[in-house]
PDB file of N, CA and C in Angstrom:
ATOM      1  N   UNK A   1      93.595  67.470 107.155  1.00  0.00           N
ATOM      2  CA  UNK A   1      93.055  68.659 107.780  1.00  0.00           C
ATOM      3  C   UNK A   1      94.082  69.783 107.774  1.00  0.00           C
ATOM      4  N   UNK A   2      95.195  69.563 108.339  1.00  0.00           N
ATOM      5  CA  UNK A   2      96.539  70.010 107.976  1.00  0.00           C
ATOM      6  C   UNK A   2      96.428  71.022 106.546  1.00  0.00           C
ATOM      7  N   UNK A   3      96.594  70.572 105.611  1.00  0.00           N
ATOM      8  CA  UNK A   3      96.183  70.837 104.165  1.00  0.00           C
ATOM      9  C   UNK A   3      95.353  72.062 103.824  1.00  0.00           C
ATOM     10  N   UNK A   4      94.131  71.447 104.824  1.00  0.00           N
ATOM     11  CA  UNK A   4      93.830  72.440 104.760  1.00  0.00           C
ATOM     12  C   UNK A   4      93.221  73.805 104.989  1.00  0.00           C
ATOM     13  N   UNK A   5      93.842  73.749 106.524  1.00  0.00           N
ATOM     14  CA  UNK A   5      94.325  74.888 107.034  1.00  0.00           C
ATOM     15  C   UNK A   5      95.237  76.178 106.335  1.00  0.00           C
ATOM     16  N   UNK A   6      96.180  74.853 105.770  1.00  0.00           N
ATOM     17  CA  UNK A   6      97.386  75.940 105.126  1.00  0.00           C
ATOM     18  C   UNK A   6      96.543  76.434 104.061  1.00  0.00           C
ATOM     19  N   UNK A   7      96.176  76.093 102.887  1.00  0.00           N
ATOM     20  CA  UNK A   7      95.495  76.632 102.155  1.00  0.00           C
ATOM     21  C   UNK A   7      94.771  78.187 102.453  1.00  0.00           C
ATOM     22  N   UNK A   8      93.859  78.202 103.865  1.00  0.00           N
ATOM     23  CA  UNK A   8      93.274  78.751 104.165  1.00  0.00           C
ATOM     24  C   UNK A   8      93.655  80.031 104.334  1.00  0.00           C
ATOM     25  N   UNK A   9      95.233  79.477 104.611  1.00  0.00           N
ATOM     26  CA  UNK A   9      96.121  80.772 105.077  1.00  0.00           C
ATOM     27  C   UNK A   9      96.693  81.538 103.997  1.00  0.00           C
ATOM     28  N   UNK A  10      96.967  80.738 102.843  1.00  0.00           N
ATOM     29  CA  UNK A  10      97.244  81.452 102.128  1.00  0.00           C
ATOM     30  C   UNK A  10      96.412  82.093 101.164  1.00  0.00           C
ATOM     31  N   UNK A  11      94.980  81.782 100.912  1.00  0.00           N
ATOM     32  CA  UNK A  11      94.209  82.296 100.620  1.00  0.00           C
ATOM     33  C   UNK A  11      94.008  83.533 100.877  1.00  0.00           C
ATOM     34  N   UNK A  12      93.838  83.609 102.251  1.00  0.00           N
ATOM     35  CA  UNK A  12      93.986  84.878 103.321  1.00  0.00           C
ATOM     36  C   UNK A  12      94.991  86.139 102.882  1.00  0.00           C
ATOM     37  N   UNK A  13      96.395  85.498 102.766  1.00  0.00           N
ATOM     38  CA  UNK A  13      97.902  86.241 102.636  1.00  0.00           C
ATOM     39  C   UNK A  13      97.600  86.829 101.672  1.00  0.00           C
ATOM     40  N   UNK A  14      97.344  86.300 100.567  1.00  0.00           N
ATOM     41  CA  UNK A  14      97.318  86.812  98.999  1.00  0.00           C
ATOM     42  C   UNK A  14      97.478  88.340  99.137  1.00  0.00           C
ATOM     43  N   UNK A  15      96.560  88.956  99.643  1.00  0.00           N
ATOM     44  CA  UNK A  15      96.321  90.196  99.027  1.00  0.00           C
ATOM     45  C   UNK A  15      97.546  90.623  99.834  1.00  0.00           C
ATOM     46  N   UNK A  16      97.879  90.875 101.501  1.00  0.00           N
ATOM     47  CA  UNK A  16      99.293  91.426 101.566  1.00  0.00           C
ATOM     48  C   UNK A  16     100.482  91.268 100.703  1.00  0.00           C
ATOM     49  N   UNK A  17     100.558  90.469  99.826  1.00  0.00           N
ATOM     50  CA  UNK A  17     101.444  90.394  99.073  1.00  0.00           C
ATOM     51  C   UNK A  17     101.127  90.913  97.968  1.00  0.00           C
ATOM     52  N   UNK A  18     100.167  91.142  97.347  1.00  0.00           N
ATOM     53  CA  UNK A  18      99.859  91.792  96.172  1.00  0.00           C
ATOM     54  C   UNK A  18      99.983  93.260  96.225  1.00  0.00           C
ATOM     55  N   UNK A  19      99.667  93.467  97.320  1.00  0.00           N
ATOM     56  CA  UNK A  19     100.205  95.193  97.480  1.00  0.00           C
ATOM     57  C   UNK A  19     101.495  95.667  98.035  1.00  0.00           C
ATOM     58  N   UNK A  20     102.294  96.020  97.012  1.00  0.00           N
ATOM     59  CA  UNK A  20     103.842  96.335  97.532  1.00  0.00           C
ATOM     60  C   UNK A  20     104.062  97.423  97.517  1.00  0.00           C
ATOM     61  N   UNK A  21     103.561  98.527  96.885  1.00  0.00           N
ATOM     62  CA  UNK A  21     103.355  99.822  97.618  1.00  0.00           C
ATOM     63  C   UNK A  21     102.404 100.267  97.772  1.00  0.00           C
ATOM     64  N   UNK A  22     102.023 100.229  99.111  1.00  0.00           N
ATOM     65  CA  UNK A  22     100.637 100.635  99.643  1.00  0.00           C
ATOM     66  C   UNK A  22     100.808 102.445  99.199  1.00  0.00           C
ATOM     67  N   UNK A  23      99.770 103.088  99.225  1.00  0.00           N
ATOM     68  CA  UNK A  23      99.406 104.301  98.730  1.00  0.00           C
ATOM     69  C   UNK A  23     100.133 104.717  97.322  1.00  0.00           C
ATOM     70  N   UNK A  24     100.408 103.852  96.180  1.00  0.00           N
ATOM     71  CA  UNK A  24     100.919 104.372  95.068  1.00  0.00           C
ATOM     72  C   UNK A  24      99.581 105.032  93.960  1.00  0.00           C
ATOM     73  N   UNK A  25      98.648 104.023  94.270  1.00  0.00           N
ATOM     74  CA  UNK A  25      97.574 104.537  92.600  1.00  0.00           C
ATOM     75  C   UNK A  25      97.034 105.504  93.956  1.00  0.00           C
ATOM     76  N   UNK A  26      97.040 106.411  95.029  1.00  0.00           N
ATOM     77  CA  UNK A  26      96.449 106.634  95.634  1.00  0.00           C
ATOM     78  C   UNK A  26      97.404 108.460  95.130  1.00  0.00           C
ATOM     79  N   UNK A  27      98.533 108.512  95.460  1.00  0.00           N
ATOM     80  CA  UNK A  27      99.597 109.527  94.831  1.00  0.00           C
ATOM     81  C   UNK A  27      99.421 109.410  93.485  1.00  0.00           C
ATOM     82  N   UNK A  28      99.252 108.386  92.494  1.00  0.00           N
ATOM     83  CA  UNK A  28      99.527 108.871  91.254  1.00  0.00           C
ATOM     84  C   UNK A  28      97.971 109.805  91.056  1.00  0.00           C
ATOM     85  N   UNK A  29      96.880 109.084  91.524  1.00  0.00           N
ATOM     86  CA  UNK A  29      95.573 109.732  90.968  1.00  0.00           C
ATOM     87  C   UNK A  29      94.999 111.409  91.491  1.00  0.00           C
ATOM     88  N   UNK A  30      96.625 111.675  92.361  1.00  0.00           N
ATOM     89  CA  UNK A  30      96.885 113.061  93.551  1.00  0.00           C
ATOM     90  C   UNK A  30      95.166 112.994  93.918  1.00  0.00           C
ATOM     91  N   UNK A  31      95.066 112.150  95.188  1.00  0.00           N
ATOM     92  CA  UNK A  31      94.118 111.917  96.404  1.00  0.00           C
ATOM     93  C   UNK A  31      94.792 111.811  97.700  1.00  0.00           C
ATOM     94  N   UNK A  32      94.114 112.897  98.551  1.00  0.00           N
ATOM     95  CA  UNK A  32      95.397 112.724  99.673  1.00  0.00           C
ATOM     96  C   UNK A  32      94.516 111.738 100.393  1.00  0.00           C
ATOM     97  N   UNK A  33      95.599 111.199 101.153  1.00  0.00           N
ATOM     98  CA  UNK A  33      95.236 110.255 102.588  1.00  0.00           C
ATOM     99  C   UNK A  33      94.134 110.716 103.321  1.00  0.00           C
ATOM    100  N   UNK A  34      93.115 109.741 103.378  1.00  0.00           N
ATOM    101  CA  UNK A  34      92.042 109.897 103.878  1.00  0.00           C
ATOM    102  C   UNK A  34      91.002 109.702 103.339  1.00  0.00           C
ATOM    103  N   UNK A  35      90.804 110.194 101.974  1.00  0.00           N
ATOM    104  CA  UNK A  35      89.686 110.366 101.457  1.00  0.00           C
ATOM    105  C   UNK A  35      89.376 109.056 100.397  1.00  0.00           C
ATOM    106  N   UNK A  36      88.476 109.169  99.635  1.00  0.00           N
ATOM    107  CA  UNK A  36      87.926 107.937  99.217  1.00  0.00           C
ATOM    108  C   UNK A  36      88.836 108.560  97.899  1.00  0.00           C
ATOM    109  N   UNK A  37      88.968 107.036  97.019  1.00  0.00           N
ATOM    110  CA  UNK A  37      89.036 107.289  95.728  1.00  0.00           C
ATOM    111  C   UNK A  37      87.575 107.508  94.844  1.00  0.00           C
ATOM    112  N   UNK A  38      87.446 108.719  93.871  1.00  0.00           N
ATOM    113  CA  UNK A  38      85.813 108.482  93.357  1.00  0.00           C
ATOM    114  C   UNK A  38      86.064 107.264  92.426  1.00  0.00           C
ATOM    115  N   UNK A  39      84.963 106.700  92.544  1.00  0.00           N
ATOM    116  CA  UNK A  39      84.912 105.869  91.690  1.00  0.00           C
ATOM    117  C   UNK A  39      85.225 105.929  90.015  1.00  0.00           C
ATOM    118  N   UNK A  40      84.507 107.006  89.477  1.00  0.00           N
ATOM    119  CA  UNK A  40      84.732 107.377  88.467  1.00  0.00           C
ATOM    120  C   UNK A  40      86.187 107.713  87.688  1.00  0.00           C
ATOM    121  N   UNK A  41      86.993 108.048  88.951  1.00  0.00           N
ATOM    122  CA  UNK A  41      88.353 108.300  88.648  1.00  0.00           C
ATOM    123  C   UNK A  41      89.304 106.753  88.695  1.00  0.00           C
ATOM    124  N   UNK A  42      88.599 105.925  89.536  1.00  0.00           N
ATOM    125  CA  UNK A  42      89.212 104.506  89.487  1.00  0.00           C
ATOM    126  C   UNK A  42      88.577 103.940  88.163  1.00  0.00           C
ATOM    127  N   UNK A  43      87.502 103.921  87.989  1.00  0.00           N
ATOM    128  CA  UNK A  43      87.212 103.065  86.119  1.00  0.00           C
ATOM    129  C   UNK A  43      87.629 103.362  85.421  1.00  0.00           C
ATOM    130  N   UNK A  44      87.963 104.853  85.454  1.00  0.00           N
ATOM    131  CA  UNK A  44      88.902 105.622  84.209  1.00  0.00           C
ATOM    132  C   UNK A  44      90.240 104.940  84.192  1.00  0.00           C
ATOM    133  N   UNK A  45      91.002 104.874  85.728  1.00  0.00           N
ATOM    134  CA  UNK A  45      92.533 104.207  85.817  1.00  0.00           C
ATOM    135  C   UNK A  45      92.285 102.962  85.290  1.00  0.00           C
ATOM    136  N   UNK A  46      91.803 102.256  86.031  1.00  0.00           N
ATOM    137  CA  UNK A  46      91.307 100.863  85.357  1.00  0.00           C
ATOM    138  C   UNK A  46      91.530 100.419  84.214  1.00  0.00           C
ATOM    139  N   UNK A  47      91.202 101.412  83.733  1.00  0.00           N
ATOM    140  CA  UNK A  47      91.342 101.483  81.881  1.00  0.00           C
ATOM    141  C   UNK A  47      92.307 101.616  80.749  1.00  0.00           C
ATOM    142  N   UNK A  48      93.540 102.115  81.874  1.00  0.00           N
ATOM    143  CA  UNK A  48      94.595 102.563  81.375  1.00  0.00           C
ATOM    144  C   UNK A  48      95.773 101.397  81.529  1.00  0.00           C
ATOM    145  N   UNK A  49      96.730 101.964  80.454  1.00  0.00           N
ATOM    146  CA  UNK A  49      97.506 100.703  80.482  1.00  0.00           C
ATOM    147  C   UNK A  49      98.809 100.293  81.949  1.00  0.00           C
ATOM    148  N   UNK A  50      99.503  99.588  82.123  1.00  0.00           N
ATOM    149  CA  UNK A  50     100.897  99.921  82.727  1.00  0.00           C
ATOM    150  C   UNK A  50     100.154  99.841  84.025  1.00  0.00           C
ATOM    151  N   UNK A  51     101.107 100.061  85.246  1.00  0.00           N
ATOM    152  CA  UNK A  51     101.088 100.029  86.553  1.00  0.00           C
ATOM    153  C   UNK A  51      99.962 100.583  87.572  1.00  0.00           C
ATOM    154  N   UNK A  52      99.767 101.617  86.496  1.00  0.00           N
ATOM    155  CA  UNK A  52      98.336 102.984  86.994  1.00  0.00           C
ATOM    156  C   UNK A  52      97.235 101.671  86.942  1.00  0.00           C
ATOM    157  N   UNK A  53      96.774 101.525  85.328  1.00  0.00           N
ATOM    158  CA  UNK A  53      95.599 100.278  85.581  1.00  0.00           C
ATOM    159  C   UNK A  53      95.458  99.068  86.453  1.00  0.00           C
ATOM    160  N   UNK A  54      97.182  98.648  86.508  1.00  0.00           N
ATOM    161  CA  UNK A  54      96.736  97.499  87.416  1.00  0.00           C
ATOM    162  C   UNK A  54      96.656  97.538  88.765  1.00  0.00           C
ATOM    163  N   UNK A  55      97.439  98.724  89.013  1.00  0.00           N
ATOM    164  CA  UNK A  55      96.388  98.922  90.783  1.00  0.00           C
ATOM    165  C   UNK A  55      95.215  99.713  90.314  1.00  0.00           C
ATOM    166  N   UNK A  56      94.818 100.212  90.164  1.00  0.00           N
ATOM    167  CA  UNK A  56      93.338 100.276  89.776  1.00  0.00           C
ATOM    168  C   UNK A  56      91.858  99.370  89.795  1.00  0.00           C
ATOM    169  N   UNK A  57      92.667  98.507  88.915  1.00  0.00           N
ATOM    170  CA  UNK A  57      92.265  97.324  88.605  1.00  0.00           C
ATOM    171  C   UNK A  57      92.082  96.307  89.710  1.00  0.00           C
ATOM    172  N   UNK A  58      93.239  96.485  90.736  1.00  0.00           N
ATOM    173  CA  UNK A  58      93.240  95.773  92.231  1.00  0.00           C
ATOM    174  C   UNK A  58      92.790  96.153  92.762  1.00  0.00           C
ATOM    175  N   UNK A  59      92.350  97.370  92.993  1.00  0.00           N
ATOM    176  CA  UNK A  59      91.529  98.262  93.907  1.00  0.00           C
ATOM    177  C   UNK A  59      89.881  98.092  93.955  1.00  0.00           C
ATOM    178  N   UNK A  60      89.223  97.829  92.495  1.00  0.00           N
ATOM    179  CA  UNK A  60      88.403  97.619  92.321  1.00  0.00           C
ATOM    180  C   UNK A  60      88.010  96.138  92.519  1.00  0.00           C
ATOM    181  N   UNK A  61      88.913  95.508  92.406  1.00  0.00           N
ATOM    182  CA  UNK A  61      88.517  93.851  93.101  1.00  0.00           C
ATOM    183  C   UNK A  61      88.293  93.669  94.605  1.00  0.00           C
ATOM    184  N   UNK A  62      89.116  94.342  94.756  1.00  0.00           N
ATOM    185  CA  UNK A  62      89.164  94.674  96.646  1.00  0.00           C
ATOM    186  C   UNK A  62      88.533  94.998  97.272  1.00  0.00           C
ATOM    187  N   UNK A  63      87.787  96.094  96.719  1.00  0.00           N
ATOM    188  CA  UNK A  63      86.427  97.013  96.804  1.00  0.00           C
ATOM    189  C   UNK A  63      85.568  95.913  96.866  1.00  0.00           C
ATOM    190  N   UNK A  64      85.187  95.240  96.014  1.00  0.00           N
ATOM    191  CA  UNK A  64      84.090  93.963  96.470  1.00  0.00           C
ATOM    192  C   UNK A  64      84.101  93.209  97.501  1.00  0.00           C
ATOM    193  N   UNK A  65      85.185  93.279  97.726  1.00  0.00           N
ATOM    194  CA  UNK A  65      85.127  92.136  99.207  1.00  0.00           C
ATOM    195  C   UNK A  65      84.897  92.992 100.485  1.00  0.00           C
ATOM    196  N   UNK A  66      83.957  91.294 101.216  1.00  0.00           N
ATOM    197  CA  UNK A  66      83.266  92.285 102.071  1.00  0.00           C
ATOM    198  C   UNK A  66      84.376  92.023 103.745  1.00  0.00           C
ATOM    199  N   UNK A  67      84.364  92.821 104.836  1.00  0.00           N
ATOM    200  CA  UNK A  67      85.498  92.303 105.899  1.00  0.00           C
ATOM    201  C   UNK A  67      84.126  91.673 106.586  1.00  0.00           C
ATOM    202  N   UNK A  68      84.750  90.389 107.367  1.00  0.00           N
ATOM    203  CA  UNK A  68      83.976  89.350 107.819  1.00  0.00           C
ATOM    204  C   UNK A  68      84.592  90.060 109.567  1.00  0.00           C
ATOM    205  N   UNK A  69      83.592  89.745 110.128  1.00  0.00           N
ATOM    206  CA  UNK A  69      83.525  90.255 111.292  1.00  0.00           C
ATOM    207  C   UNK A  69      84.256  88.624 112.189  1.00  0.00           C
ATOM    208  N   UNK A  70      84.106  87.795 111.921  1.00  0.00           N
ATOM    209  CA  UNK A  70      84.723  86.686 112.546  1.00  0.00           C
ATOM    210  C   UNK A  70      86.337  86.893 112.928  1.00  0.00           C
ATOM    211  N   UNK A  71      87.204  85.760 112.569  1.00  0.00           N
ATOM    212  CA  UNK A  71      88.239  85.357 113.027  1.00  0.00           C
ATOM    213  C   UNK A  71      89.146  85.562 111.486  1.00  0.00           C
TER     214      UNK A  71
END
């Protein structure tokens, strides 16, 4: 049971660790704080090669998930 709890947790963690600078594709795509990214401007990043696409690319995975109102 132990097992797998931990699992659970790290399942969970993943994404804080995947984001190591929070607001970077947010400055590169010049969107200030607050506002949404358009979408259209994230599929375009997405698309591109290097650091820009792959937060992009994370952003749009992220975007799918839904926040669970539980625990």
């Amino acid at each position: 049971m132990a097992n797998g709890a931990q699992r659970q947790k790290v399942a969970k963690d993943w994404i804080q660790k995947a984001i190591k600078k929070p607001g970077a594709l947010r400055k590169e795509l010049d969107i200030p704080a607050g506002k949404k990214i358009p979408a259209k401007k994230l599929n375009a990043a997405a698309k591109k090669p290097g650091k820009l696409g792959q937060r992009a690319r994370l952003a749009k995975t992220l975007s799918g998930f839904k926040k669970s109102g539980g625990k």
